[in-house]
Protein backbone atom coordinates (compact mmCIF):
# COMPACT_ATOMS: atom_id res chain seq x y z
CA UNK A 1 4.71 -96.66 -56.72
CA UNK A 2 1.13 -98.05 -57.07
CA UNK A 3 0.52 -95.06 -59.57
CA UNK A 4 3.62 -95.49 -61.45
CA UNK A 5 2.99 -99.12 -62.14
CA UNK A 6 -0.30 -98.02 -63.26
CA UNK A 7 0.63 -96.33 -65.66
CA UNK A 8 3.77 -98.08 -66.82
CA UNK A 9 1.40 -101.07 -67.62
CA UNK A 10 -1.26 -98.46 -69.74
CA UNK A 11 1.84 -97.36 -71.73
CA UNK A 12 2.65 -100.85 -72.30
CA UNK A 13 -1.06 -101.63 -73.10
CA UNK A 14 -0.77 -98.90 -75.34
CA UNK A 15 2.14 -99.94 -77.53
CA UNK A 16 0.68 -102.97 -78.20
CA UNK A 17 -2.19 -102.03 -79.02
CA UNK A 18 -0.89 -99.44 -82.05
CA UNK A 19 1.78 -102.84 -82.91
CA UNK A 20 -1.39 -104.45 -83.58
CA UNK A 21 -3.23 -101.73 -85.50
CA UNK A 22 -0.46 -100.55 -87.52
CA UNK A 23 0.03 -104.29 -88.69
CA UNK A 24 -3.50 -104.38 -90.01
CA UNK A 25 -2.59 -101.98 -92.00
CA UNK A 26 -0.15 -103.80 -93.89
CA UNK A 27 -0.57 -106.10 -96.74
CA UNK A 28 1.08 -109.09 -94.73
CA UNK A 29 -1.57 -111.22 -93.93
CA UNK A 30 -0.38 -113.61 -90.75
CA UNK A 31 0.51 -117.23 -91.64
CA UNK A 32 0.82 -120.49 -90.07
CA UNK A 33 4.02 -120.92 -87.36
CA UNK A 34 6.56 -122.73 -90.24
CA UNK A 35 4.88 -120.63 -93.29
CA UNK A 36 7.06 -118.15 -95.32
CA UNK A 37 5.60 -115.06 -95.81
CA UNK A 38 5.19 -114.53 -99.70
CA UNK A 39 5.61 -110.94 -100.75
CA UNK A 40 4.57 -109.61 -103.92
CA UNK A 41 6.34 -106.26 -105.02
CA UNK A 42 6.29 -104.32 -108.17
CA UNK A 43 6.58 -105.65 -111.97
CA UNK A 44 7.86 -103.28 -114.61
CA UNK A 45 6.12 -103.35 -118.16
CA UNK A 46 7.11 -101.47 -120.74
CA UNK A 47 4.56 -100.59 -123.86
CA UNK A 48 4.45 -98.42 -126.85
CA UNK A 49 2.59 -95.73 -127.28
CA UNK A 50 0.21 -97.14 -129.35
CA UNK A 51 -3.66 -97.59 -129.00
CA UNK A 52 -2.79 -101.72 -129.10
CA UNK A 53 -0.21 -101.65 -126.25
CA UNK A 54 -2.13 -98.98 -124.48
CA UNK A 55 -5.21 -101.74 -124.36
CA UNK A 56 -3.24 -104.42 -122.99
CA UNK A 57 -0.92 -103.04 -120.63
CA UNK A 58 -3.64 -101.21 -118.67
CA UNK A 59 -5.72 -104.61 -118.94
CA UNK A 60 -2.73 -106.46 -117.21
CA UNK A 61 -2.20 -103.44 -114.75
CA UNK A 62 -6.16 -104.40 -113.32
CA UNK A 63 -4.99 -108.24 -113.73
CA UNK A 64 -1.88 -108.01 -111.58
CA UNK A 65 -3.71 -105.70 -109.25
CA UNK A 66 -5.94 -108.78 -108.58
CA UNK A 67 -3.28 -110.88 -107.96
CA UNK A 68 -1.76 -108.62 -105.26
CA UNK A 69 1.02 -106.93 -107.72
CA UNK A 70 1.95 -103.14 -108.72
CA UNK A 71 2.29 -103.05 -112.18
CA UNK A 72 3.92 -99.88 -113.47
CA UNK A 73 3.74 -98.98 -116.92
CA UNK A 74 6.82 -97.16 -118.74
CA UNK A 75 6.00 -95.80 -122.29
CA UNK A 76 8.70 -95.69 -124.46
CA UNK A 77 8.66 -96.52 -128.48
CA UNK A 78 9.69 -99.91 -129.96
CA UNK A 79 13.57 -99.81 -129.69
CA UNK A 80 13.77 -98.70 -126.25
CA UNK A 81 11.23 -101.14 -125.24
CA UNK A 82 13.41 -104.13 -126.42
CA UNK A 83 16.59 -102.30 -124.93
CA UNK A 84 14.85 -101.90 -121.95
CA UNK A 85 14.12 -105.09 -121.40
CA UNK A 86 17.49 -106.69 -122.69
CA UNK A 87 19.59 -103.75 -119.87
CA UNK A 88 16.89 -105.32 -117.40
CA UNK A 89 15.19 -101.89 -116.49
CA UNK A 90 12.15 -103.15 -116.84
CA UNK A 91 10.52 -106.72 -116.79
CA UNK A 92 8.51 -107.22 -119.18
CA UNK A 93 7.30 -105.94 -122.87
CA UNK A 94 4.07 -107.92 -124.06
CA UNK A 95 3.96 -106.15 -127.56
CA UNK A 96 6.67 -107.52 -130.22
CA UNK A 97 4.96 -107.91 -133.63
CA UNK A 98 6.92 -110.68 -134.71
CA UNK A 99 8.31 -112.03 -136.85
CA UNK A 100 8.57 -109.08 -139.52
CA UNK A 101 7.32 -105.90 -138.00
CA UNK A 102 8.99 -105.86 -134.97
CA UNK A 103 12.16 -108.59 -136.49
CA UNK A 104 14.84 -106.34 -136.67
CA UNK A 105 14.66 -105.43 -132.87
CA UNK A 106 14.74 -109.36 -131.78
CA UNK A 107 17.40 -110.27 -133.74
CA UNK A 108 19.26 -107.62 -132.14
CA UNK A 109 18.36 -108.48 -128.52
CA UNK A 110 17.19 -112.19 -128.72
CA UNK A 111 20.06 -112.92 -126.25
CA UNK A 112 19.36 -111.06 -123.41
CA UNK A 113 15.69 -111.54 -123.64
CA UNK A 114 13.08 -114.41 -122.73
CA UNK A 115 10.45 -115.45 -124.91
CA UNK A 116 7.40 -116.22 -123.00
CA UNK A 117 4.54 -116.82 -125.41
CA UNK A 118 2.08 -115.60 -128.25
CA UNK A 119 -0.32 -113.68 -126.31
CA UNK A 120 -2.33 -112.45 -130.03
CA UNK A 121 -2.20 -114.39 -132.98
CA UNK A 122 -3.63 -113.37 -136.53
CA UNK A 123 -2.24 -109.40 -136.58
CA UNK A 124 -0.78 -107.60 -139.97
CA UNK A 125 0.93 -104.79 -140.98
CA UNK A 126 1.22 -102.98 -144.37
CA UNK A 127 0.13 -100.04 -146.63
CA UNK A 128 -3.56 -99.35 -145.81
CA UNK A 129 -5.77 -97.40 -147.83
CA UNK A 130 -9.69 -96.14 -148.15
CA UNK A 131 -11.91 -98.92 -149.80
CA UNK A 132 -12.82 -96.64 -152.57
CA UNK A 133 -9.45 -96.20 -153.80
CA UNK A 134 -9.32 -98.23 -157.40
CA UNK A 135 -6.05 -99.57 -156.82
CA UNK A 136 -5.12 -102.85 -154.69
CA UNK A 137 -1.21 -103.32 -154.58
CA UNK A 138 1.93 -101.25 -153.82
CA UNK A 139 3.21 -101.68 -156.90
CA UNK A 140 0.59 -100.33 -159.14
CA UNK A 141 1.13 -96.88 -156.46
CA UNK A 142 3.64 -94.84 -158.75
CA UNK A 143 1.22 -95.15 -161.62
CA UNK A 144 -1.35 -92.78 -159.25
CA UNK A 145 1.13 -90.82 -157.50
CA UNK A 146 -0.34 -87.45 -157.84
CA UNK A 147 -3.88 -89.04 -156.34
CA UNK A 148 -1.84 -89.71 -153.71
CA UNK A 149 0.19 -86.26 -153.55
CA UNK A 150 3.84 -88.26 -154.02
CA UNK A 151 2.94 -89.19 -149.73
CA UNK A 152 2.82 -92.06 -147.60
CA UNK A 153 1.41 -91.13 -144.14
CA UNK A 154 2.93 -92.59 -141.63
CA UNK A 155 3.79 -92.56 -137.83
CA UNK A 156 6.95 -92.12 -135.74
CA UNK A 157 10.13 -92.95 -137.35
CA UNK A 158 11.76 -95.40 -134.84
CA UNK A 159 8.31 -98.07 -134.88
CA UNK A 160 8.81 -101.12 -136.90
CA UNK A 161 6.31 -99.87 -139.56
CA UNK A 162 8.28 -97.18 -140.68
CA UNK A 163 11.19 -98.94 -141.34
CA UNK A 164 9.66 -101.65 -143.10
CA UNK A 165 8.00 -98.70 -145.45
CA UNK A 166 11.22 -97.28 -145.62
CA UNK A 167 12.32 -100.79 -147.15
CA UNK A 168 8.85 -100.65 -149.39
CA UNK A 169 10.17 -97.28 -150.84
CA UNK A 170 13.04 -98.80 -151.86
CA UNK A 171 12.24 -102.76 -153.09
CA UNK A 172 8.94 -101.09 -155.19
CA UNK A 173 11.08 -98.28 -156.27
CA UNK A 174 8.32 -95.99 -155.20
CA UNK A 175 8.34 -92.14 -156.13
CA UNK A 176 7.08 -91.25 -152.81
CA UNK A 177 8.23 -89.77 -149.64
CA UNK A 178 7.37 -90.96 -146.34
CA UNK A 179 6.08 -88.90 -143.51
CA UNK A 180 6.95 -89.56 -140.29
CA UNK A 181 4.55 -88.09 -137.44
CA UNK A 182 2.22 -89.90 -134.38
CA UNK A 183 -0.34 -92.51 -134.94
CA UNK A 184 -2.94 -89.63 -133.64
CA UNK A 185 -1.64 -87.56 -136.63
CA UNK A 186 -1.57 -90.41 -138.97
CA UNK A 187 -5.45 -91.32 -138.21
CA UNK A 188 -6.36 -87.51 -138.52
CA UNK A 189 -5.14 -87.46 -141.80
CA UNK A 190 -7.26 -90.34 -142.87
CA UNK A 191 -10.09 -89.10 -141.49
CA UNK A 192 -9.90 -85.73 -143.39
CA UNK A 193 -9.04 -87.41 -146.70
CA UNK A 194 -12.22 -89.86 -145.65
CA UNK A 195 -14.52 -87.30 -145.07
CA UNK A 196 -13.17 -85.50 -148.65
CA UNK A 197 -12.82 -88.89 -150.35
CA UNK A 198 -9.63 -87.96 -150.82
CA UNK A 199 -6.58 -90.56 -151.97
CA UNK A 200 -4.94 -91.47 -148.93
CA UNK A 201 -2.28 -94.50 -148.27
CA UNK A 202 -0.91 -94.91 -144.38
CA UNK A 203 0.94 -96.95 -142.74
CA UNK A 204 -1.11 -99.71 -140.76
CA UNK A 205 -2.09 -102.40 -138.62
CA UNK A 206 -5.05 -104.35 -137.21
CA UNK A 207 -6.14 -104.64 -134.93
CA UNK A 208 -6.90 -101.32 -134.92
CA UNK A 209 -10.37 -99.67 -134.60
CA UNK A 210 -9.97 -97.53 -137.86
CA UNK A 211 -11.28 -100.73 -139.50
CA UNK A 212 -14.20 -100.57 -137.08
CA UNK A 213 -14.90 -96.76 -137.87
CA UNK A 214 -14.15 -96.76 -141.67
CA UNK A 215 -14.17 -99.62 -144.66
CA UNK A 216 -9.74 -99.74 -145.47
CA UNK A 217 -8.06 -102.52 -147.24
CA UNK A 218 -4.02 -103.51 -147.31
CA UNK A 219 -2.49 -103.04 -150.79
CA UNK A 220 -1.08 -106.16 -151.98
CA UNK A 221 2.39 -106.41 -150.59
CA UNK A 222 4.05 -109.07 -153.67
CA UNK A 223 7.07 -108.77 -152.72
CA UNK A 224 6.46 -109.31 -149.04
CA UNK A 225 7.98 -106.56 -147.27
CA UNK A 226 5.67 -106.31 -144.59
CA UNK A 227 5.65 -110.10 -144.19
CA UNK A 228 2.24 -112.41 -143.88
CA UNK A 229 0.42 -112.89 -141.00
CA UNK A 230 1.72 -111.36 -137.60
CA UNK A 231 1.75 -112.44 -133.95
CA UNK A 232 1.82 -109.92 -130.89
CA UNK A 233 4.27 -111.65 -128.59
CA UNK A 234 5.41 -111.49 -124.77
CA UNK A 235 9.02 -111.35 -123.78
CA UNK A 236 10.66 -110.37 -120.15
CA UNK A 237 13.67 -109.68 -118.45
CA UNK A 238 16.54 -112.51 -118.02
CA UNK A 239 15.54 -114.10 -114.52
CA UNK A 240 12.37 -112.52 -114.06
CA UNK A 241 10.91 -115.93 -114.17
CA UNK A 242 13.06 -116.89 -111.13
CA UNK A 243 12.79 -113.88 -109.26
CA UNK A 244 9.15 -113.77 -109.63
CA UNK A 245 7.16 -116.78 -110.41
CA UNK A 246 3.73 -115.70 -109.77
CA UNK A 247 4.12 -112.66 -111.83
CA UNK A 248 5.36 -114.97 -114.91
CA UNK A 249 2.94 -117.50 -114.70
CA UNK A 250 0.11 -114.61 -114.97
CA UNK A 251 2.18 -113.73 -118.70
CA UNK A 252 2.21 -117.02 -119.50
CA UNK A 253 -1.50 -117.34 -119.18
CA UNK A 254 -2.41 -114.05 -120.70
CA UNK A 255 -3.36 -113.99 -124.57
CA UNK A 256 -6.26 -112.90 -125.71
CA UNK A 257 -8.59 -112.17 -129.78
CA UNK A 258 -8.34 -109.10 -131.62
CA UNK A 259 -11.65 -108.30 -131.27
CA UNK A 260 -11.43 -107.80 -127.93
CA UNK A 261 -8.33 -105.34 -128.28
CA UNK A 262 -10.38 -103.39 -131.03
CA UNK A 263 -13.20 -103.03 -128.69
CA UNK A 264 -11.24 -101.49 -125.66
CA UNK A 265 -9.22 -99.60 -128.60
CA UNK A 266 -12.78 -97.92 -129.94
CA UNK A 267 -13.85 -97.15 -126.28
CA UNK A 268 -10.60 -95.08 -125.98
CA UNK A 269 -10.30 -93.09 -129.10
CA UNK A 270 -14.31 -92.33 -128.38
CA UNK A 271 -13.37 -90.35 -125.35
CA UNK A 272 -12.81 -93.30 -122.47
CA UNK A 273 -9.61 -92.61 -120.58
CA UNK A 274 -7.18 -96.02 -121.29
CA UNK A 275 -8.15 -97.26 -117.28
CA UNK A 276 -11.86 -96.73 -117.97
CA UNK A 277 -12.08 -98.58 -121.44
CA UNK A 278 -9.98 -101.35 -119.99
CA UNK A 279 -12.23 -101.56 -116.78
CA UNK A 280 -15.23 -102.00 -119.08
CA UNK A 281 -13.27 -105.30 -121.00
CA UNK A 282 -12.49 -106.59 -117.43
CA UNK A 283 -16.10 -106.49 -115.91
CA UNK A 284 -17.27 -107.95 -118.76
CA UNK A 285 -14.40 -111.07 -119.32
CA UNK A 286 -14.40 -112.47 -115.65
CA UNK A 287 -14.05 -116.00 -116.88
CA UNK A 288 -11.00 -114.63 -119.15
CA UNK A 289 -9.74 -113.27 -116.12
CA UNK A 290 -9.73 -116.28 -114.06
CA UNK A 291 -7.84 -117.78 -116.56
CA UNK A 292 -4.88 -115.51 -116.63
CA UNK A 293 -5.18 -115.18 -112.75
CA UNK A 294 -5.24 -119.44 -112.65
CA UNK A 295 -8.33 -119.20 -110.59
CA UNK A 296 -10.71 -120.79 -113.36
C-alpha cells in the first residue's frame, strides 16, 4: 500500500507538472481573479497584386504581429478584393484608389462595406510616358501613333486602370489598342523601349518606383478620365469593428507618405523578397510604428 501511494502521488505530481508546462506554452498569459482573458485570433486582408499593395500589406502583417495578431494575406485583383470584402471572406482591403481609379468598384459595394480612413493621400493614375517623348497630352497621341506602334501598354484587364483606359480609348477617340498583360510585363516593356529610346505610353501610377529608376511624365488627361489627385483608402468587413476592436483601431491609425511606399517598392523590384524590404521600412520607422500600434 505504502508503494502504491507512492507512486499514485508521483503520477499526480507528474500531471501537474506537464498542466503547467504545456500552459507556458500557450499564448494566454494568466490574469487577475475577475479579468477576462482577451484573445486575439486571425485578421484577413486582402491586397492586389501590385508592388503598392504588396508594400503595405506585408508592412501591416509585421504591425499586427506586434500587436499579438495573425494577419493573413489573400491576393486577389481589384474586383474580387471589394467582393471579398462586401461577402465578408475576408476583413479588410487597405488599397481602394478612390475616388476615380478604383470608383466603379465602391459604388458597386459601398453598402456592404465600411469605410475606415485615408491611409495615403496625394496618389494618381493616368497615361505615363518616357520624359523624352515630345508630346504632353492624350489627345495630341493619334497625331504620333506610329511612334507609338498604334499600342498602349497596359496591365491586367480587371484593375481599375484598364478600364479607365478603356474609357480614354473611347472619350479621345484614340486609334490605339490596348494591351492587357501584368504590371511585371508592363514595366519590362518600358524598360526595353527606355534603354532603345523607344516611344512608349503605359498605363500608370505613383507611387511607383519606375519614377525613382527612370525620368516619366503623365500626359495631360483634359478631359479627366483618370480623375485628379487620388487617395489610397482602407475599408473592412461589416462588423469587423465590433468583432475585433483592437485589430480596427490599428487600421484606423495606419496611413503613411508615398515616399515611404516607393522606397520599400525599389527594395523589392531590386531583388528583396516583399517580407525583407518591408522589415527594412519597419526597423527604420519605430516611432511610425508606435503610432499605428497606439504605443507612442
Amino acid at each position: 500500500m505504502k508503494g502504491k501511494g507512492m507512486h499514485t502521488f508521483l503520477v499526480i505530481g507528474f500531471i501537474i507538472a506537464l498542466g503547467l508546462l504545456v500552459a507556458g506554452c500557450t499564448d494566454q498569459v494568466a490574469e487577475p481573479a475577475g479579468e477576462e482573458v482577451v484573445k486575439k485570433g486571425k485578421v484577413v486582408l486582402v491586397s492586389t497584386p501590385y508592388d503598392t499593395e504588396r508594400s503595405s500589406s506585408n508592412v501591416l502583417k509585421i504591425v499586427f504581429d506586434k500587436a499579438g495578431y495573425d494577419l493573413e494575406i489573400q491576393t486577389a485583383d481589384v474586383g474580387l478584393a471589394f467582393l471579398s470584402i462586401a461577402e465578408g471572406s475576408s476583413d479588410c482591403f487597405v488599397g481602394a484608389w478612390l475616388p476615380t481609379c478604383h470608383g466603379n468598384y465602391l459604388e458597386k459595394y459601398k453598402d456592404q462595406i465600411e469605410f475606415v480612413r485615408v491611409n495615403m493621400e496625394g496618389t494618381r493614375c493616368g497615361l505615363v510616358v518616357p520624359d523624352y517623348v515630345t508630346i504632353n497630352s492624350i489627345d495630341e497621341m493619334n497625331e504620333v501613333k506610329d511612334k507609338f506602334d498604334g499600342v498602349i501598354t497596359g496591365i491586367e484587364p480587371g484593375s481599375g486602370i484598364m478600364q479607365s483606359t478603356e474609357d480614354a480609348i473611347s472619350i479621345y477617340d484614340l486609334d490605339y489598342s490596348l494591351l492587357t498583360g501584368s504590371e511585371t510585363s508592363m514595366v519590362a516593356s518600358l524598360k526595353k523601349a527606355i534603354d532603345k529610346e523607344e516611344w512608349i505610353v503605359v498605363t500608370g501610377w505613383s507611387p511607383h518606383w519606375k519614377f525613382v529608376r527612370w525620368d516619366l511624365k503623365y500626359l495631360d488627361d483634359p478631359e479627366n478620365v483618370y480623375g485628379g489627385e487620388e487617395n489610397i483608402t482602407t475599408y473592412t468587413r461589416k462588423g469587423f469593428k465590433e468583432d475585433m476592436p483592437g485589430a480596427y483601431a490599428i487600421l484606423e491609425r495606419f496611413s503613411w507618405e508615398s515616399s515611404d511606399m516607393e522606397s520599400i517598392m525599389l527594395n523589392i523590384e531590386e531583388g528583396m523578397s516583399d517580407e525583407e524590404a518591408a522589415a527594412i521600412w519597419i526597423d527604420a520607422h519605430p516611432e511610425k510604428v508606435a503610432e499605428w500600434l497606439g504605443t507612442s
